[in-house]
N, C-alpha and C. Protein backbone atom coordinates (compact mmCIF):
# COMPACT_ATOMS: atom_id res chain seq x y z
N UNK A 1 9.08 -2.68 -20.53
CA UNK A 1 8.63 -3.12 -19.22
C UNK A 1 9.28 -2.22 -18.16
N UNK A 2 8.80 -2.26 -17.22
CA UNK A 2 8.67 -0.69 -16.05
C UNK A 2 9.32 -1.47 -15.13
N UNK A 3 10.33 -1.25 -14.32
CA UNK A 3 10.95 -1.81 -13.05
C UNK A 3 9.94 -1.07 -12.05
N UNK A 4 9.88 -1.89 -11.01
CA UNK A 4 9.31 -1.27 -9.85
C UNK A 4 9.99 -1.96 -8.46
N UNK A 5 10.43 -1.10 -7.89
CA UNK A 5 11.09 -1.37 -6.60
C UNK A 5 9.79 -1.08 -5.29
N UNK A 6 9.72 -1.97 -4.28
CA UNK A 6 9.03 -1.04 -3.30
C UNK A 6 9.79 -1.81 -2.02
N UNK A 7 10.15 -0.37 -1.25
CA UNK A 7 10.85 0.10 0.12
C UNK A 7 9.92 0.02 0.83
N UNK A 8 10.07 -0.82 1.86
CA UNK A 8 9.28 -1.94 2.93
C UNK A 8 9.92 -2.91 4.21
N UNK A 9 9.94 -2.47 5.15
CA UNK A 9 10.24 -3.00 6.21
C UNK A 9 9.88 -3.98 6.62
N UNK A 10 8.53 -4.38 6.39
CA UNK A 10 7.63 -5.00 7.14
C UNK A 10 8.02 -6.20 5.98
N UNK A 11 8.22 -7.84 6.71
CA UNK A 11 8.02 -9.16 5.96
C UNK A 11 6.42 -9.61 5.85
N UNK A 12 5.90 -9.37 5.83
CA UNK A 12 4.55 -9.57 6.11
C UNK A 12 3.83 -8.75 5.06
N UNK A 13 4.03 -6.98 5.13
CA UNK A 13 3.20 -6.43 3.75
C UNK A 13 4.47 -7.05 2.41
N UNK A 14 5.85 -7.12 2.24
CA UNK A 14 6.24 -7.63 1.23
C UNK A 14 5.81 -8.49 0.55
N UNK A 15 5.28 -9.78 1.49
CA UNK A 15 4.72 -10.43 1.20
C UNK A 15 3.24 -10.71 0.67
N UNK A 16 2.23 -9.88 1.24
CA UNK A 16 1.05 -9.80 0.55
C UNK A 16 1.55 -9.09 -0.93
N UNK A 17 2.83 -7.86 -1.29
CA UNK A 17 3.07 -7.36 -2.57
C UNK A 17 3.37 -8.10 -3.80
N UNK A 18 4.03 -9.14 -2.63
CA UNK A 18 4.59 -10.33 -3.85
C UNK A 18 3.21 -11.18 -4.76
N UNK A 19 2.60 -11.28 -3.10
CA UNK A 19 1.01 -12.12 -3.58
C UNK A 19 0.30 -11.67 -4.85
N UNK A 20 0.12 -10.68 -4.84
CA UNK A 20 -0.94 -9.61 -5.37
C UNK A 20 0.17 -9.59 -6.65
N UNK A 21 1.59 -9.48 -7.17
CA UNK A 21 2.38 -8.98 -8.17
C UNK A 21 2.36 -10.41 -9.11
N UNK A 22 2.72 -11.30 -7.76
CA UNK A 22 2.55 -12.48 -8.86
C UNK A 22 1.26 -13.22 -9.39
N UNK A 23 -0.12 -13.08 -8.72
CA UNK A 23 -1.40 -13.45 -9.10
C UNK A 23 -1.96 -12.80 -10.13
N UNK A 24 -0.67 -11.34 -10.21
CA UNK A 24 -1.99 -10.99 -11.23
C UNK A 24 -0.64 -10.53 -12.27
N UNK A 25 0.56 -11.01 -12.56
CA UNK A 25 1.48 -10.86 -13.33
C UNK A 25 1.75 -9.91 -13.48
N UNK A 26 2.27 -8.89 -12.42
CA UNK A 26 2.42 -6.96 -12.61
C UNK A 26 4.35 -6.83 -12.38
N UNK A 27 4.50 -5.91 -13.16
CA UNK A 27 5.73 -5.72 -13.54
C UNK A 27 6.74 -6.75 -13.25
N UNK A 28 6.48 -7.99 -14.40
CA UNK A 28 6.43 -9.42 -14.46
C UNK A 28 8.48 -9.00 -14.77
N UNK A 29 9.00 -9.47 -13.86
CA UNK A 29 10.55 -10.21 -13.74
C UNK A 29 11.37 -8.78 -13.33
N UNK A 30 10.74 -7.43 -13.44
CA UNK A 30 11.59 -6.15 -12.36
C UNK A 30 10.97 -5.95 -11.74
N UNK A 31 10.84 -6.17 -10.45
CA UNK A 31 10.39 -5.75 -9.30
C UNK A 31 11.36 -6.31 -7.89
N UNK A 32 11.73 -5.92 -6.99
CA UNK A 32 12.21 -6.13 -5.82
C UNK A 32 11.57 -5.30 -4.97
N UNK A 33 11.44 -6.33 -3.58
CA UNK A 33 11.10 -5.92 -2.24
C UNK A 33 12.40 -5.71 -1.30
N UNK A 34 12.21 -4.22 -0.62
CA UNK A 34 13.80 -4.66 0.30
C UNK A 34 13.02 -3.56 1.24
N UNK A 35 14.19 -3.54 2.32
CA UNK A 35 13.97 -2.74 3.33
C UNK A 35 14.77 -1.20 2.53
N UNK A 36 14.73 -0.64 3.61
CA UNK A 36 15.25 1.08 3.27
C UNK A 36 16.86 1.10 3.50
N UNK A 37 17.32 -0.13 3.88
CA UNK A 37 19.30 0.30 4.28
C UNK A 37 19.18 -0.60 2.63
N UNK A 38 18.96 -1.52 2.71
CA UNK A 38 18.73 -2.56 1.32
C UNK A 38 18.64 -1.96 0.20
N UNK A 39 17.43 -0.78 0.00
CA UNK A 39 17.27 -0.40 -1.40
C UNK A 39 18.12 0.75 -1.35
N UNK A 40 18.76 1.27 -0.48
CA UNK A 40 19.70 2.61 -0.87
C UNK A 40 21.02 1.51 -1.28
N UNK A 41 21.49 0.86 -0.59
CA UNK A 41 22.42 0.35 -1.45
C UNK A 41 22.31 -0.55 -2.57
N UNK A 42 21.42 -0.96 -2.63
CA UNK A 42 21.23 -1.30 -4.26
C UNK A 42 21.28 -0.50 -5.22
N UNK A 43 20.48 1.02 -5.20
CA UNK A 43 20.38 2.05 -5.61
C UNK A 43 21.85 2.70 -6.14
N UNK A 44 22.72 2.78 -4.83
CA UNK A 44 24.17 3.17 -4.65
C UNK A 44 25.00 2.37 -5.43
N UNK A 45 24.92 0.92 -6.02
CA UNK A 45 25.99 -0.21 -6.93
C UNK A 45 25.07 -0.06 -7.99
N UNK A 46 23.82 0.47 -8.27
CA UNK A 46 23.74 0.91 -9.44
C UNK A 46 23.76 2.03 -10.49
N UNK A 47 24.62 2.93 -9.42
CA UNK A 47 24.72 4.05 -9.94
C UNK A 47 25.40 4.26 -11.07
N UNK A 48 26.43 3.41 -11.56
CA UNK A 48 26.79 3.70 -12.78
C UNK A 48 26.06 2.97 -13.89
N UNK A 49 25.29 2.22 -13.62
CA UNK A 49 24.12 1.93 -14.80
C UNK A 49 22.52 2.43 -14.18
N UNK A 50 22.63 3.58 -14.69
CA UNK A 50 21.25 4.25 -14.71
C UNK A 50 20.05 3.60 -14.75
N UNK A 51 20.06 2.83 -16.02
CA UNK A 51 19.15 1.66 -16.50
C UNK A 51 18.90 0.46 -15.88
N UNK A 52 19.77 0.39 -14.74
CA UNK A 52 19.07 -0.58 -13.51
C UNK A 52 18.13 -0.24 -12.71
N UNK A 53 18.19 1.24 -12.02
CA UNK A 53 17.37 1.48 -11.62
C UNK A 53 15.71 1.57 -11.86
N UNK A 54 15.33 1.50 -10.68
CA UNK A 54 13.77 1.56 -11.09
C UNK A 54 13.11 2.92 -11.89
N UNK A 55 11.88 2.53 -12.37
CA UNK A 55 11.22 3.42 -13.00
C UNK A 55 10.11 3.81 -12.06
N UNK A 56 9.71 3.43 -11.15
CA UNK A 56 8.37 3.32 -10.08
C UNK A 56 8.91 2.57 -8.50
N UNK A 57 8.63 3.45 -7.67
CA UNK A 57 8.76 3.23 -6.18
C UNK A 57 7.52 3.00 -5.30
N UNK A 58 7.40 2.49 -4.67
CA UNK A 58 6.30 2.19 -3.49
C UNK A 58 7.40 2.37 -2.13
N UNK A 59 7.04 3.46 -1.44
CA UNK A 59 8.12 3.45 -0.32
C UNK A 59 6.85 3.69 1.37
N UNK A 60 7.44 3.03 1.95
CA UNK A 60 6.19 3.30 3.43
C UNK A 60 7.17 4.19 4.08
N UNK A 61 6.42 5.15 4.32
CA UNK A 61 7.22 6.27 5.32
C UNK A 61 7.24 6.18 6.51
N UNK A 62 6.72 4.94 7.42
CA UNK A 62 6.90 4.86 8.69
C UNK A 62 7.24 3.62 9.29
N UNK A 63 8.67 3.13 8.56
CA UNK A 63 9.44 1.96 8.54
C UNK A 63 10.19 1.99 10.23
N UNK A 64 10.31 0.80 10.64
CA UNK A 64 10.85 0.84 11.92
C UNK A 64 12.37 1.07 11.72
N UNK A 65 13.42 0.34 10.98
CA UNK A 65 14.64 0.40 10.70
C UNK A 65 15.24 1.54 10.32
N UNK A 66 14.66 2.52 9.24
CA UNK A 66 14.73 4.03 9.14
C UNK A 66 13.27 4.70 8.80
N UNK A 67 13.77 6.16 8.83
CA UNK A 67 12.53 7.14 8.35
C UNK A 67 12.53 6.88 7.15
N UNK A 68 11.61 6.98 6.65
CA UNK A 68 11.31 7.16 5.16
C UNK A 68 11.44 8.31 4.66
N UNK A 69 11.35 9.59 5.53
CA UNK A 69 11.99 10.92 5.15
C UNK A 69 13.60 10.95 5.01
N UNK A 70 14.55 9.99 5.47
CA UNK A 70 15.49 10.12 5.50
C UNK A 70 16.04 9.43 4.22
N UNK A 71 15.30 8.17 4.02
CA UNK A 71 15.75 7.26 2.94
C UNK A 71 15.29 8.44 1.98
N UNK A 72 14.29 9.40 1.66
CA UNK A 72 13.49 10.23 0.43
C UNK A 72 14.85 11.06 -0.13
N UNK A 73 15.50 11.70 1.53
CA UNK A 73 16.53 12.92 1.19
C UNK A 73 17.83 12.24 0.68
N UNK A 74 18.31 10.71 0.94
CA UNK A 74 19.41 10.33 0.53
C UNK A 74 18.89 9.85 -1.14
N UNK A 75 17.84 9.44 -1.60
CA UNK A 75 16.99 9.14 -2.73
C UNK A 75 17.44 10.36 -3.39
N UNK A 76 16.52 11.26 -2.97
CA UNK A 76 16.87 12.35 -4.24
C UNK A 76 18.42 13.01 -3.90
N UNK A 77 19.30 12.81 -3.51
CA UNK A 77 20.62 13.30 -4.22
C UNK A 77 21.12 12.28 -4.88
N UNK A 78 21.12 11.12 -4.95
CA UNK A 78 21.23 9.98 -5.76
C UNK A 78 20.32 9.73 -7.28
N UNK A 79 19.61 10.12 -7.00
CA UNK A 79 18.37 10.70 -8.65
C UNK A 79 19.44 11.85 -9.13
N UNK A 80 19.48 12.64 -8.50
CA UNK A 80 20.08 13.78 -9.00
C UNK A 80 21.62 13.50 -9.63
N UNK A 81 22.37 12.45 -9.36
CA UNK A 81 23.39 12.34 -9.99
C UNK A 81 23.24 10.94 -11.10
N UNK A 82 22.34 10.68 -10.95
CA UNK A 82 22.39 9.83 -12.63
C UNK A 82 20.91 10.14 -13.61
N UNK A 83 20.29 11.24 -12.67
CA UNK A 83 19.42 12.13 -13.87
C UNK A 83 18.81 11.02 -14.76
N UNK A 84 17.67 10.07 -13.93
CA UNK A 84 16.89 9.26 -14.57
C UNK A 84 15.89 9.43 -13.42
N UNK A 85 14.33 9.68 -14.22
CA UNK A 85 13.25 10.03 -13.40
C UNK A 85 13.21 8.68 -13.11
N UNK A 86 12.40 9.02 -10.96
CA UNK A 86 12.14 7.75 -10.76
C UNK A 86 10.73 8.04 -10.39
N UNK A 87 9.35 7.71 -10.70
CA UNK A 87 8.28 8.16 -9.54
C UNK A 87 8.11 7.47 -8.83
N UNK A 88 7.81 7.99 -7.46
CA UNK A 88 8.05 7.67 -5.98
C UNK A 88 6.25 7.71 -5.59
N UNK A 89 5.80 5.97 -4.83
CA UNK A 89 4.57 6.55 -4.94
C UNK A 89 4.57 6.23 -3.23
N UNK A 90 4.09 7.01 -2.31
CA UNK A 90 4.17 7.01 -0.60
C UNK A 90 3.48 5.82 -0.63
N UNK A 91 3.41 4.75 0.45
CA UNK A 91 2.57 4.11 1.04
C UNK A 91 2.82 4.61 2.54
N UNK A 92 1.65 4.52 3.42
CA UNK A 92 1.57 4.86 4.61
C UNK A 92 0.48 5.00 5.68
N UNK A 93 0.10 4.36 6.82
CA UNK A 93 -0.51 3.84 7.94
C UNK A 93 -1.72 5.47 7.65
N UNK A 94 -0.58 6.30 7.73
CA UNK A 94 -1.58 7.69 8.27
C UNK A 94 -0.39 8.53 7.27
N UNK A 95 -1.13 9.82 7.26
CA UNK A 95 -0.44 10.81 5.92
C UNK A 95 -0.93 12.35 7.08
N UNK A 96 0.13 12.69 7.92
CA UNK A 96 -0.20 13.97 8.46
C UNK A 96 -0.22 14.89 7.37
N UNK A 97 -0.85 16.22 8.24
CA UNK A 97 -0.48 17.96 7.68
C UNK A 97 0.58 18.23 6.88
N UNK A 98 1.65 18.09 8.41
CA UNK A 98 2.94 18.42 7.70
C UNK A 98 3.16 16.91 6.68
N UNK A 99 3.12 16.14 6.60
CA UNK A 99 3.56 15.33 6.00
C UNK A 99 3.32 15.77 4.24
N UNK A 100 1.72 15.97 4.32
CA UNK A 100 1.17 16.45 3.03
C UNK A 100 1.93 17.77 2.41
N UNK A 101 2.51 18.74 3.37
CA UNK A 101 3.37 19.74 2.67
C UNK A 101 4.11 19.67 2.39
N UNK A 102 5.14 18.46 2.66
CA UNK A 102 6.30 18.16 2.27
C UNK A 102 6.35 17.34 1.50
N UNK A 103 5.50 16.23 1.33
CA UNK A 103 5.18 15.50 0.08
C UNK A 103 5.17 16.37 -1.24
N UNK A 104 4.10 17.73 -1.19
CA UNK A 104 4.02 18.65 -2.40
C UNK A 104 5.24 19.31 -2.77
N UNK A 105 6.30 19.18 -1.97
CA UNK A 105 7.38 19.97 -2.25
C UNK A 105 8.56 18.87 -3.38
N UNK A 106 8.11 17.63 -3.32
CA UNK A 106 8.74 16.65 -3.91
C UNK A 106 8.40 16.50 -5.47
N UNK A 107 8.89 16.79 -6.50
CA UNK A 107 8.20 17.05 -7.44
C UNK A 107 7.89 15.54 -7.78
N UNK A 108 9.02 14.64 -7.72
CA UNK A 108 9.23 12.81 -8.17
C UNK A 108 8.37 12.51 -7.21
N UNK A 109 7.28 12.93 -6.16
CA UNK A 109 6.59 11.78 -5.51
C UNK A 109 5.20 12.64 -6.19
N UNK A 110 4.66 11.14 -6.88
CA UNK A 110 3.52 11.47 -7.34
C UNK A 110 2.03 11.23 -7.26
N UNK A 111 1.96 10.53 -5.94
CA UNK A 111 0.28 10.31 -5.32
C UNK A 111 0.96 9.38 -3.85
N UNK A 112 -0.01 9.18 -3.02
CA UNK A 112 0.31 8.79 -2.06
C UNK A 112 -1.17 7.81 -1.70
N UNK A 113 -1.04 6.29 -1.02
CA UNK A 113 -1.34 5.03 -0.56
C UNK A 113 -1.80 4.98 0.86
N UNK A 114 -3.07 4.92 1.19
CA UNK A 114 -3.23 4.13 2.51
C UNK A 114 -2.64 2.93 2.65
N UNK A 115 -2.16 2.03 3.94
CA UNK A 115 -2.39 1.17 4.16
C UNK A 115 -3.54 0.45 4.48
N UNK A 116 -3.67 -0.85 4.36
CA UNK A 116 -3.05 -1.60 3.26
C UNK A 116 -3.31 -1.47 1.87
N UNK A 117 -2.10 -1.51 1.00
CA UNK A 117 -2.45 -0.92 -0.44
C UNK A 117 -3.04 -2.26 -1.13
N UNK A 118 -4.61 -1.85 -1.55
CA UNK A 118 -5.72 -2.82 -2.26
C UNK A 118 -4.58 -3.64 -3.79
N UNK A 119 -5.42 -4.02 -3.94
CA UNK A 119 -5.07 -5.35 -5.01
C UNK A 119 -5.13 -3.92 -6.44
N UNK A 120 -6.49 -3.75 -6.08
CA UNK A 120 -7.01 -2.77 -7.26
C UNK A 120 -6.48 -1.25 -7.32
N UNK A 121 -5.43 -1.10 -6.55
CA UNK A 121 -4.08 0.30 -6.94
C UNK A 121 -3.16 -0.48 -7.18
N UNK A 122 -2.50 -1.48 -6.97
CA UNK A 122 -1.51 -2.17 -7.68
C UNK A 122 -2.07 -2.52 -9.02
N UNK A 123 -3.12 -2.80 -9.28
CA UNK A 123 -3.48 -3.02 -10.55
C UNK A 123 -3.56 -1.62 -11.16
N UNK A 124 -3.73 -0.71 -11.11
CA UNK A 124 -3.95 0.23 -11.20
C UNK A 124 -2.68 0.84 -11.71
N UNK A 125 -1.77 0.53 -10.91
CA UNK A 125 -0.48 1.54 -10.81
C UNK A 125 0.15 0.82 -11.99
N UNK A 126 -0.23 -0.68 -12.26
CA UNK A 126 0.64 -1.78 -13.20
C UNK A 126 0.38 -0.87 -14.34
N UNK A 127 -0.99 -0.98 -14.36
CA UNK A 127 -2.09 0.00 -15.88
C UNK A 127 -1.87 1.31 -16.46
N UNK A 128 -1.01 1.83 -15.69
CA UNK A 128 -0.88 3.59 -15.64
C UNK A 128 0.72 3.23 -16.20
N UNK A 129 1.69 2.28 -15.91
CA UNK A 129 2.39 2.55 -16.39
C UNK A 129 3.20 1.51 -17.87
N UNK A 130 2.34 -0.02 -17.33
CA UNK A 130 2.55 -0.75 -18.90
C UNK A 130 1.63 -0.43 -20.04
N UNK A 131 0.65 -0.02 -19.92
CA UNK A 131 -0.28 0.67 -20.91
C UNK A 131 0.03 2.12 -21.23
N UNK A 132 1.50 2.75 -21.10
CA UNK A 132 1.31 3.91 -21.41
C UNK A 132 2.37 3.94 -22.46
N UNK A 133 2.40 2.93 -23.61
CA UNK A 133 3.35 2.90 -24.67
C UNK A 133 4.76 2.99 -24.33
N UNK A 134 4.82 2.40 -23.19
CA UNK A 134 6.70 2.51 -23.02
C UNK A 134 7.06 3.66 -22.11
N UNK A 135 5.99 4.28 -22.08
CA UNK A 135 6.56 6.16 -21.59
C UNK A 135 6.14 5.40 -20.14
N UNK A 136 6.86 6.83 -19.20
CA UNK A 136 6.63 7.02 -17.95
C UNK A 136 5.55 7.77 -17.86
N UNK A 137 4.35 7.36 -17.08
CA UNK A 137 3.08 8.65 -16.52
C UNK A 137 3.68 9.74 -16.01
N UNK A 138 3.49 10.97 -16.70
CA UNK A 138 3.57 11.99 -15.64
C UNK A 138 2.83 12.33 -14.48
């Protein structure tokens, strides 16, 4: 079973995530909703067990409390010291130019979400990664 964390500001989309996670039983008992100061330190007390961390991210890049570019750059030096892939999937209102070039430069972020993210990409995203024999999608 696949942990999935998703980085979220907003009480309101958490809440439709929860809706949609628990109606349709998707990454049934790992999953947490937090904000972006929230999931870096969760992230940070689990650094010495690798295996807490998530396997799959949903992060919105245009959180009021922080950037989501900022939470990405403190993310990956923290990946980088306990060397367990995480894929990072964007959610976000609007997806600029530059945004899109710097997304490609991320090798761990691996597709990116309009708002609001449908029922049927969470189902989707559940499918891509409990149906893939245990493995992580590349």
């Amino acid at each position: 079973m696949h942990k999935l964390l998703i980085v979220e500001d907003s009480p309101k989309e958490r809440l439709m995530y929860q809706h949609v996670i628990d109606c349709y039983q998707l990454f049934t008992g790992n999953h947490q909703s937090l904000g972006s100061c929230d999931s870096l330190n969760f992230l940070k007390q689990c650094q010495q067990n690798p295996v807490s961390w998530p396997d799959v991210m949903l992060l919105d890049l245009d959180m009021t409390e922080s950037c989501g570019w900022n939470f990405l750059d403190e993310f990956e030096r923290l990946m980088a010291t306990i060397h367990k892939k995480v894929d990072v999937y964007i959610v976000s209102s609007s997806i600029s130019g530059a945004d899109q070039l710097r997304i490609s430069k991320m090798a761990f972020i691996k597709d990116q979400f309009l708002k609001p993210v449908s029922r049927h990409a969470l189902l989707a995203l559940h499918q891509l990664y409990e149906c893939s024999g245990g493995k992580i999608a590349s």
